[in-house]
PDB file of N, CA and C in Angstrom:
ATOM      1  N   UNK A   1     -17.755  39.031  22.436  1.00  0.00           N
ATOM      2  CA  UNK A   1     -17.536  38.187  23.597  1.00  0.00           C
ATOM      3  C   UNK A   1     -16.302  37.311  23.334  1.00  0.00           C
ATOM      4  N   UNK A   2     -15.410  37.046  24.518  1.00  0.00           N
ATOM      5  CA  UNK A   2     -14.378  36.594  24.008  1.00  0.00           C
ATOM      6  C   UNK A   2     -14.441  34.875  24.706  1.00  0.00           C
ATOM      7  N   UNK A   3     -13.355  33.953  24.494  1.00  0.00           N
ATOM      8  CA  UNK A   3     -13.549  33.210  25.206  1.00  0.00           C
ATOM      9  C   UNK A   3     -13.724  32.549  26.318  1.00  0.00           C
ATOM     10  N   UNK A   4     -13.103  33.438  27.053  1.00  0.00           N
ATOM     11  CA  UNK A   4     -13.049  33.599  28.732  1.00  0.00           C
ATOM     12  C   UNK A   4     -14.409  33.870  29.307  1.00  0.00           C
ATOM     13  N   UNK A   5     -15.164  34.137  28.435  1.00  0.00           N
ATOM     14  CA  UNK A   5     -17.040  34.888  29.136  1.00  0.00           C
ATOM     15  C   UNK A   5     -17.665  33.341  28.389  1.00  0.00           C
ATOM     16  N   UNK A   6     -17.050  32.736  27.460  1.00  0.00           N
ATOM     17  CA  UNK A   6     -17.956  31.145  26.692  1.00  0.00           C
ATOM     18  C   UNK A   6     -17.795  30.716  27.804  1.00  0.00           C
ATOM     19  N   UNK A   7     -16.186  30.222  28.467  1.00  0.00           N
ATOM     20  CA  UNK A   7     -16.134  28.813  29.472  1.00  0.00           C
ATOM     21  C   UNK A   7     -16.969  28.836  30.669  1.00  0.00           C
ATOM     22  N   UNK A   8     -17.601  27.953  30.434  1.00  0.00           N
ATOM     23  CA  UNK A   8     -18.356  27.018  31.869  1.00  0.00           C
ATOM     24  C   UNK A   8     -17.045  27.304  33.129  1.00  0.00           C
ATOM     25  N   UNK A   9     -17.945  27.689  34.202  1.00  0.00           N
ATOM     26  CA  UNK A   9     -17.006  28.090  35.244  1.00  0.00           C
ATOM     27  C   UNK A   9     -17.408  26.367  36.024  1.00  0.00           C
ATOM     28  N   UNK A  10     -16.372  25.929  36.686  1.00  0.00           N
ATOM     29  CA  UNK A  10     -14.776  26.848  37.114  1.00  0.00           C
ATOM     30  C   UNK A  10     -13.982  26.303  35.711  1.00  0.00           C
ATOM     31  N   UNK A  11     -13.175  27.344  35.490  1.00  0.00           N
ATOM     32  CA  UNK A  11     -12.300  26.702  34.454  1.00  0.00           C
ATOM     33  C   UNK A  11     -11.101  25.408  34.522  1.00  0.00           C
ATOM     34  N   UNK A  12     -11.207  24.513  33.986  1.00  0.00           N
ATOM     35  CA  UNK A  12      -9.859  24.082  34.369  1.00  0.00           C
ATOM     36  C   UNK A  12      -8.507  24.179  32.956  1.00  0.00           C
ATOM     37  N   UNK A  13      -7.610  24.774  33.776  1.00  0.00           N
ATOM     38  CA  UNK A  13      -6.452  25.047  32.364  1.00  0.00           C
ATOM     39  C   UNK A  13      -5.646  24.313  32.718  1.00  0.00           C
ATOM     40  N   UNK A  14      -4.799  23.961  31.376  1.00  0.00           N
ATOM     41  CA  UNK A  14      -3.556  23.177  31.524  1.00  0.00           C
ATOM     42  C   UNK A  14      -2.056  24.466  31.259  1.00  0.00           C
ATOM     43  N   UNK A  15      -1.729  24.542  32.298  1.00  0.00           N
ATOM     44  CA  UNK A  15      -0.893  25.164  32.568  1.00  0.00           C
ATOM     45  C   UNK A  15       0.363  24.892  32.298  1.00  0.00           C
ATOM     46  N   UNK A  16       1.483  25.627  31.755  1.00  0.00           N
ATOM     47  CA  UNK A  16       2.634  25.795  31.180  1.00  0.00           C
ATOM     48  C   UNK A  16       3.764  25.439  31.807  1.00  0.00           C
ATOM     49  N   UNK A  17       4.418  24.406  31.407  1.00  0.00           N
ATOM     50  CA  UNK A  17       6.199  23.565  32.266  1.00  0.00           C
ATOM     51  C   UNK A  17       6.802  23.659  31.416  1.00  0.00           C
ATOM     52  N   UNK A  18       7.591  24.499  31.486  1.00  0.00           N
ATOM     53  CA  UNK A  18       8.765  24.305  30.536  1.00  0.00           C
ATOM     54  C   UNK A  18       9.613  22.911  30.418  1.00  0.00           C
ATOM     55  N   UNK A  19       9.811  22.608  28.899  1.00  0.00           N
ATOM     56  CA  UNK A  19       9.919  21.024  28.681  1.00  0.00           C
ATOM     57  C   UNK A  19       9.272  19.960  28.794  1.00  0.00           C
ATOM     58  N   UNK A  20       7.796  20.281  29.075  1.00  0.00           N
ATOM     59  CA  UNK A  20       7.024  19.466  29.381  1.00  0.00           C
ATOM     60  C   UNK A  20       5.420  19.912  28.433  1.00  0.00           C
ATOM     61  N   UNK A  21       4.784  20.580  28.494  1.00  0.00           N
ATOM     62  CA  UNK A  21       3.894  21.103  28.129  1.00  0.00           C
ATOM     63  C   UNK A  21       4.504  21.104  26.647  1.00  0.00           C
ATOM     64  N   UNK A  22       4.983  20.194  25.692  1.00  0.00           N
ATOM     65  CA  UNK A  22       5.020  21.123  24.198  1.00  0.00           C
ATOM     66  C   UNK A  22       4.027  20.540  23.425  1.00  0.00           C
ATOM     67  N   UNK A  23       3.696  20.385  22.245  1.00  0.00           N
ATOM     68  CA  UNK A  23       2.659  20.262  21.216  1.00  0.00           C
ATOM     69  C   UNK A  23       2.341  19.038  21.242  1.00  0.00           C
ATOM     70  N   UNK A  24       3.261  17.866  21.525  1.00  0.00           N
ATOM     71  CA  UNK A  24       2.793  16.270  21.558  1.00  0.00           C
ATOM     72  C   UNK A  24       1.738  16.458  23.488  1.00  0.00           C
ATOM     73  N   UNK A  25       2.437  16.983  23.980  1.00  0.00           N
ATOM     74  CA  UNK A  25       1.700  16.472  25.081  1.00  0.00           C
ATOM     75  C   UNK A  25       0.765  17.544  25.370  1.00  0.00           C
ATOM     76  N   UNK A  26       0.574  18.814  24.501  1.00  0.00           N
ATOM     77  CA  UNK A  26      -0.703  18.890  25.009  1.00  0.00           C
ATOM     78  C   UNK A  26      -1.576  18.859  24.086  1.00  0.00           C
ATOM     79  N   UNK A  27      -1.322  18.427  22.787  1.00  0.00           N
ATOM     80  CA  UNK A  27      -2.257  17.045  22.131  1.00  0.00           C
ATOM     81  C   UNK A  27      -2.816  16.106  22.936  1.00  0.00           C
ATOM     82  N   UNK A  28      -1.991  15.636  23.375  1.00  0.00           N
ATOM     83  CA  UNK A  28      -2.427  14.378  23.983  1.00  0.00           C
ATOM     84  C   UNK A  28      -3.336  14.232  25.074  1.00  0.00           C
ATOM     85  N   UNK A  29      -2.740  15.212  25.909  1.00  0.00           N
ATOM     86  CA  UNK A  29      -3.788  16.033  26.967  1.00  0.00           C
ATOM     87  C   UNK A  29      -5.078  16.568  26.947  1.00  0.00           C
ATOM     88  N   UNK A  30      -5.395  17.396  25.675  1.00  0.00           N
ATOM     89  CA  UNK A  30      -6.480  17.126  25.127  1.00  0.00           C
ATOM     90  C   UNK A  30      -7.685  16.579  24.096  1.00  0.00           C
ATOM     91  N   UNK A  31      -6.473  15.618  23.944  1.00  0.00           N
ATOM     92  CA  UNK A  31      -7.602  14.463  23.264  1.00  0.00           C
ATOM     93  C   UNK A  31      -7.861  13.493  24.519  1.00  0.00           C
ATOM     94  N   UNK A  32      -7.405  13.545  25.105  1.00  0.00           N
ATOM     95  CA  UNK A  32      -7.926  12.409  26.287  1.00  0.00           C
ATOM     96  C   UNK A  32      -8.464  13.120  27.981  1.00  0.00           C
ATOM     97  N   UNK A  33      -8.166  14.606  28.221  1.00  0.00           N
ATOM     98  CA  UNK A  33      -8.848  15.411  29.382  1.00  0.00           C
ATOM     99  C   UNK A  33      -9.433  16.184  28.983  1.00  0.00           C
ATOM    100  N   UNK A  34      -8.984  17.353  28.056  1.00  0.00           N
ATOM    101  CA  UNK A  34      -9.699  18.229  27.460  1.00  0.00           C
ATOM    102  C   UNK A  34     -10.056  18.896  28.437  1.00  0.00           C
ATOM    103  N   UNK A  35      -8.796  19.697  28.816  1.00  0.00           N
ATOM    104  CA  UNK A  35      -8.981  21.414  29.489  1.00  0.00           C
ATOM    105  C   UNK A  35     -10.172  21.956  28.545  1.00  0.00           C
ATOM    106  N   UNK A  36     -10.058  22.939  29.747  1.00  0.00           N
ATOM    107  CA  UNK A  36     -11.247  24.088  29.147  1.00  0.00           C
ATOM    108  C   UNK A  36     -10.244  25.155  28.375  1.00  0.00           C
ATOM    109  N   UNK A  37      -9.037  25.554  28.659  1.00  0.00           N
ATOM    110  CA  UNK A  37      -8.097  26.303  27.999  1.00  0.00           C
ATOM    111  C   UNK A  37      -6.703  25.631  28.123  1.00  0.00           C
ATOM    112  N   UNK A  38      -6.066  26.069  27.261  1.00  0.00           N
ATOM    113  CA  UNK A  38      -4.459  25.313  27.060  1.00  0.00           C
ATOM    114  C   UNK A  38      -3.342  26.620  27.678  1.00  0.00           C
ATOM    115  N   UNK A  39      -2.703  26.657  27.967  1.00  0.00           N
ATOM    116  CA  UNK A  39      -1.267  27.486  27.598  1.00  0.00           C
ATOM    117  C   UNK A  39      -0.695  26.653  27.484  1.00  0.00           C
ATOM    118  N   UNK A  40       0.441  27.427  26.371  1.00  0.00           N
ATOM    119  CA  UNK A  40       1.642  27.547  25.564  1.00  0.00           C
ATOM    120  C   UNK A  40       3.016  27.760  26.744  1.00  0.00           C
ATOM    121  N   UNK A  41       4.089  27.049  26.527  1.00  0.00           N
ATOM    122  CA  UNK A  41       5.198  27.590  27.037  1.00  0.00           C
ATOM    123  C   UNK A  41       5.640  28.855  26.919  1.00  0.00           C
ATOM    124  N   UNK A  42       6.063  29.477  27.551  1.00  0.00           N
ATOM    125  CA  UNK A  42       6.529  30.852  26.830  1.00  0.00           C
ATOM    126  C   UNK A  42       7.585  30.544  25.874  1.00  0.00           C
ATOM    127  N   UNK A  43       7.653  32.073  25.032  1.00  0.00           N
ATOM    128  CA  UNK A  43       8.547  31.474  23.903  1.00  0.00           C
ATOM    129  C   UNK A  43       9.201  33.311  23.807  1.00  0.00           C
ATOM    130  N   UNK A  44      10.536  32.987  24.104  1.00  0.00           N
ATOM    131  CA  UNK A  44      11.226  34.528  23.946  1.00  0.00           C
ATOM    132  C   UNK A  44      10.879  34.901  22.500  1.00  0.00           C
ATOM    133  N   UNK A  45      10.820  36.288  22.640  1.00  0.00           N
ATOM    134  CA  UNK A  45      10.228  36.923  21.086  1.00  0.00           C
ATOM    135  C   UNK A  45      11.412  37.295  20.246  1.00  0.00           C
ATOM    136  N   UNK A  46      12.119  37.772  20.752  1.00  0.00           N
ATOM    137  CA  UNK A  46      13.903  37.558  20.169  1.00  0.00           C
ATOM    138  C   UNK A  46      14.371  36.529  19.426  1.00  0.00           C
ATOM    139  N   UNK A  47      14.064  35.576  19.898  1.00  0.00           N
ATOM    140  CA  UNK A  47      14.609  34.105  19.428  1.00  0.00           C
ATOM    141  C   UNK A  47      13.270  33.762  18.107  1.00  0.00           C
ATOM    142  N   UNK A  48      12.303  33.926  18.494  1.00  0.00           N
ATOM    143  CA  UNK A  48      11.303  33.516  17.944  1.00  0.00           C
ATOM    144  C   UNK A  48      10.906  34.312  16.696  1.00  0.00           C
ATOM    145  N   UNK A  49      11.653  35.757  16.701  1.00  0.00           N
ATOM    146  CA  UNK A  49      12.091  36.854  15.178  1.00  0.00           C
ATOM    147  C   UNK A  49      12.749  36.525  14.187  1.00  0.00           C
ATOM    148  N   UNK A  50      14.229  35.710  15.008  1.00  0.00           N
ATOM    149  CA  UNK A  50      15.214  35.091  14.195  1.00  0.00           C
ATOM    150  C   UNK A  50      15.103  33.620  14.005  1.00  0.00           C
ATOM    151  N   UNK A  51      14.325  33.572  14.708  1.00  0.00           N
ATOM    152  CA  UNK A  51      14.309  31.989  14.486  1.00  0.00           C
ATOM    153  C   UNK A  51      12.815  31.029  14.332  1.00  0.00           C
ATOM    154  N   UNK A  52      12.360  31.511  13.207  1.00  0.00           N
ATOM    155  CA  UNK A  52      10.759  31.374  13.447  1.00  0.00           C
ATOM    156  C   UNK A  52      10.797  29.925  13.682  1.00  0.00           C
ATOM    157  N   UNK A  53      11.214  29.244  13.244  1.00  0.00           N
ATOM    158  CA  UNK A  53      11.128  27.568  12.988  1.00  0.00           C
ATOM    159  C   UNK A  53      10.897  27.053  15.085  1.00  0.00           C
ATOM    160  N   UNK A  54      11.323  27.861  15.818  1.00  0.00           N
ATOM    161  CA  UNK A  54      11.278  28.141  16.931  1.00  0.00           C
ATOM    162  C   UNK A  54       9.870  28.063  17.646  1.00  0.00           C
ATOM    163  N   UNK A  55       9.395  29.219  16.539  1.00  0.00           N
ATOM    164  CA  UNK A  55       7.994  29.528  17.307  1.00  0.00           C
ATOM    165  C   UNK A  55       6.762  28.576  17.010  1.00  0.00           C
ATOM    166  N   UNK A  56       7.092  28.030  15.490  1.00  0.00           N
ATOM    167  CA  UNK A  56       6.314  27.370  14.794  1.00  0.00           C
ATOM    168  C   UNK A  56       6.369  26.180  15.773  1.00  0.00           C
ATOM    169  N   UNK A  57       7.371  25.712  15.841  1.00  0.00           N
ATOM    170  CA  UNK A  57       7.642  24.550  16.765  1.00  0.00           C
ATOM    171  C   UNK A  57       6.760  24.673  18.312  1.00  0.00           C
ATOM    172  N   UNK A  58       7.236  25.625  19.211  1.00  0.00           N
ATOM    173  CA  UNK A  58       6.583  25.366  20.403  1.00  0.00           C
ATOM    174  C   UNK A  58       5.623  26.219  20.349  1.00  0.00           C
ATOM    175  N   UNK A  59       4.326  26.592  19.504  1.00  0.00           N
ATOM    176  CA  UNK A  59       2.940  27.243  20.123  1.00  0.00           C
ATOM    177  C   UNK A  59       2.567  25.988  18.501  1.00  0.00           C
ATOM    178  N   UNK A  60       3.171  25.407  18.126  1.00  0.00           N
ATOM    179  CA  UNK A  60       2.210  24.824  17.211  1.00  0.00           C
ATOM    180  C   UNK A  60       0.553  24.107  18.157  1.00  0.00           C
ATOM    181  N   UNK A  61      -0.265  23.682  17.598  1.00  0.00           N
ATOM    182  CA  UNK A  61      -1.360  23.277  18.296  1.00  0.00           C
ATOM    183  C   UNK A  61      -2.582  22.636  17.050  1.00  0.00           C
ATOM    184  N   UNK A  62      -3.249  22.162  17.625  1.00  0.00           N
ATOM    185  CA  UNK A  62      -4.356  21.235  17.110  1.00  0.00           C
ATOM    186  C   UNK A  62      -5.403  21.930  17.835  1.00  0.00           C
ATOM    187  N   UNK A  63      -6.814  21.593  16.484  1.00  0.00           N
ATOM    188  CA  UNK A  63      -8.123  22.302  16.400  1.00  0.00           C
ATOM    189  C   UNK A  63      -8.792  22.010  18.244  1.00  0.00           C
ATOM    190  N   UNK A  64      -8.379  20.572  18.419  1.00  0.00           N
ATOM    191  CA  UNK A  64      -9.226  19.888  19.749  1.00  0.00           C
ATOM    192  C   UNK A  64      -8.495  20.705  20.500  1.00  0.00           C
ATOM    193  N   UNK A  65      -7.256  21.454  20.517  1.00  0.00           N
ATOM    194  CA  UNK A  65      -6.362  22.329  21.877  1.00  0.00           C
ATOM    195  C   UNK A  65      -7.325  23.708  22.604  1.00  0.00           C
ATOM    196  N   UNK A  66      -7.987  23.757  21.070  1.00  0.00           N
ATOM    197  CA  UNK A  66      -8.732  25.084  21.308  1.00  0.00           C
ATOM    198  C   UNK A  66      -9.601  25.506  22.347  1.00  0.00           C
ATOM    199  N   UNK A  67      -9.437  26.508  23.245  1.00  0.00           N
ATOM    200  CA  UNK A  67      -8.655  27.939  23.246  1.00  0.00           C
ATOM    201  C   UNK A  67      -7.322  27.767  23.761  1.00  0.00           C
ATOM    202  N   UNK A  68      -6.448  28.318  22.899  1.00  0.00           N
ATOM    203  CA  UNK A  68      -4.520  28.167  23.164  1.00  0.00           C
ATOM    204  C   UNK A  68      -4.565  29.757  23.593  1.00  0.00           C
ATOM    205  N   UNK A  69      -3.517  29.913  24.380  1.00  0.00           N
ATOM    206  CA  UNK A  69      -3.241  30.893  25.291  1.00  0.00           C
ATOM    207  C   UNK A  69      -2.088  30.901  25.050  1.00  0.00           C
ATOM    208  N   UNK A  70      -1.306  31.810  23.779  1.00  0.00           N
ATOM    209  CA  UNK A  70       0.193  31.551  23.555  1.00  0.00           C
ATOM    210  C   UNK A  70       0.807  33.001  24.439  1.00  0.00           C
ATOM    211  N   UNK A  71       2.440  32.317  24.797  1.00  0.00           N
ATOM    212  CA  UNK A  71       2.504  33.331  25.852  1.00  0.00           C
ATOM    213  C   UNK A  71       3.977  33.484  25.123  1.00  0.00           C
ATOM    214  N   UNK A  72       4.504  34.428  25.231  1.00  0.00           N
ATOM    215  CA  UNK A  72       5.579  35.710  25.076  1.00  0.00           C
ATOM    216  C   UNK A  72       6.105  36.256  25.673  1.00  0.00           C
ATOM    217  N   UNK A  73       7.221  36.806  25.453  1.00  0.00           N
ATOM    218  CA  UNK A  73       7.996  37.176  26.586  1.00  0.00           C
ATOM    219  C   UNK A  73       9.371  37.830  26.032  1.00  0.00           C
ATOM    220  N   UNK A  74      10.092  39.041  26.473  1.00  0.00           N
ATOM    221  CA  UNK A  74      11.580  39.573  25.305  1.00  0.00           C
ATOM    222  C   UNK A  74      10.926  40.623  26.442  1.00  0.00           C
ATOM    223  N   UNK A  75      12.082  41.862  25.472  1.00  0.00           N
ATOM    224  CA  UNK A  75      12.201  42.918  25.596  1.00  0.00           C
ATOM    225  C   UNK A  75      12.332  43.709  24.706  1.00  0.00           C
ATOM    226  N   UNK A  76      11.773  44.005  23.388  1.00  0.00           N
ATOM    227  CA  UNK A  76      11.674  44.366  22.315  1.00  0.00           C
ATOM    228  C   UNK A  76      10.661  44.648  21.903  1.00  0.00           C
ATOM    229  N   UNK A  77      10.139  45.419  22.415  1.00  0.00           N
ATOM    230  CA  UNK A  77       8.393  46.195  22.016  1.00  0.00           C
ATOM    231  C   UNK A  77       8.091  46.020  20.347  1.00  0.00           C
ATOM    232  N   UNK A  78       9.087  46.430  19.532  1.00  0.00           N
ATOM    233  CA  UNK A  78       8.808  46.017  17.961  1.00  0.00           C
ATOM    234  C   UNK A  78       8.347  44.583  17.460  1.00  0.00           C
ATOM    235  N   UNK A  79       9.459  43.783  18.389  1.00  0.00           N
ATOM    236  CA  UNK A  79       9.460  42.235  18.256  1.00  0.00           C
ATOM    237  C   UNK A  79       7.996  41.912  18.673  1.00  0.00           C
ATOM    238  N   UNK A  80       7.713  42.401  20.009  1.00  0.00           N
ATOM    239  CA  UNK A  80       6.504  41.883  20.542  1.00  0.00           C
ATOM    240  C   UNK A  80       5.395  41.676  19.439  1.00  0.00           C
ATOM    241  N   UNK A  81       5.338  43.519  18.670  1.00  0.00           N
ATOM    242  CA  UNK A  81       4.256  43.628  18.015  1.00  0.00           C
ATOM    243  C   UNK A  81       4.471  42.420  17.035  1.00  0.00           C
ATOM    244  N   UNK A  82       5.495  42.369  15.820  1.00  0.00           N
ATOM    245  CA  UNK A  82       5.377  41.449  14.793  1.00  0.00           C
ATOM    246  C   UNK A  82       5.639  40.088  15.462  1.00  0.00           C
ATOM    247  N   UNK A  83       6.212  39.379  16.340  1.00  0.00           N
ATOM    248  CA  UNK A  83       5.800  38.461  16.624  1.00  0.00           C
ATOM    249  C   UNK A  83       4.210  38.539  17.221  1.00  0.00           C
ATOM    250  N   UNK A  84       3.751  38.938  17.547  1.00  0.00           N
ATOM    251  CA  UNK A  84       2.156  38.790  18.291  1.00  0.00           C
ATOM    252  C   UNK A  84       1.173  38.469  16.828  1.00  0.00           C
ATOM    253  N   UNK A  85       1.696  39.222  15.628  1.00  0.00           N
ATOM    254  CA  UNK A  85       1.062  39.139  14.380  1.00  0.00           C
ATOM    255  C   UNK A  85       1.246  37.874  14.065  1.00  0.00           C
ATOM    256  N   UNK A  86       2.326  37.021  13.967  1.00  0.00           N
ATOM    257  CA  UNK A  86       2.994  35.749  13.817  1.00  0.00           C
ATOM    258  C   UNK A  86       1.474  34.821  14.646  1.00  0.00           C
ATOM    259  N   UNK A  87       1.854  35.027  15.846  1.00  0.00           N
ATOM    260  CA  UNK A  87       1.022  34.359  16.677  1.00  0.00           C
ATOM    261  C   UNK A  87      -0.056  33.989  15.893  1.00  0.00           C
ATOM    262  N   UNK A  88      -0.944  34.826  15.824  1.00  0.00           N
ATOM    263  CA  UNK A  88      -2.081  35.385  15.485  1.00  0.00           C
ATOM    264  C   UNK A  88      -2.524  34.798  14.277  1.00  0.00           C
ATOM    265  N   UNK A  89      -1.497  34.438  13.225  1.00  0.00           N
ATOM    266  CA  UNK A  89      -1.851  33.580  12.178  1.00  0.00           C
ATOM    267  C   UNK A  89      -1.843  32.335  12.454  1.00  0.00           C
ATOM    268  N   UNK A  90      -0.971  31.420  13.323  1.00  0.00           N
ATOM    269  CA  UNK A  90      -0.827  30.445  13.571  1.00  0.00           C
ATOM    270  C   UNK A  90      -2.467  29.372  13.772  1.00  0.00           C
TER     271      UNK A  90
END
């Protein structure tokens, strides 16, 4: 069962603004509203191959964020896969 079948309906998510949504504020967001799920800004997978310090930076997250919904985006099917692995440890 994944997390989407745990949440209490209706869900409420905090949804993704670029420049706005990064790791301080949606900390902050959920230590004090506490969505039922978070997304992540998207984060090109290109940039985020060569430039991990990139990725680390905008999908970083805290235990209280949990469930994070990191989102992706390129054109590089290889990239996708090993960045998605990246993800995945985070």
């Amino acid at each position: 069962m994944n997390f989407w079948q745990k949440i209490d309906k209706p869900i409420i998510g905090l949804s993704p603004m670029d420049g706005v949504t990064d790791a301080s504020f949606r900390f902050i967001t959920a230590r004090h509203g506490g969505p039922d799920v978070t997304f992540t800004e998207f984060v090109n997978v290109e940039t985020a191959f060569f430039a991990p310090h990139t990725l680390i930076k905008d999908l970083a997250y805290s235990e209280i964020e949990r469930p994070v919904v990191a989102q992706i985006y390129g054109h590089t099917p290889e990239l996708f896969y090993q960045v998605a692995h990246i993800v995945c440890e985070l």
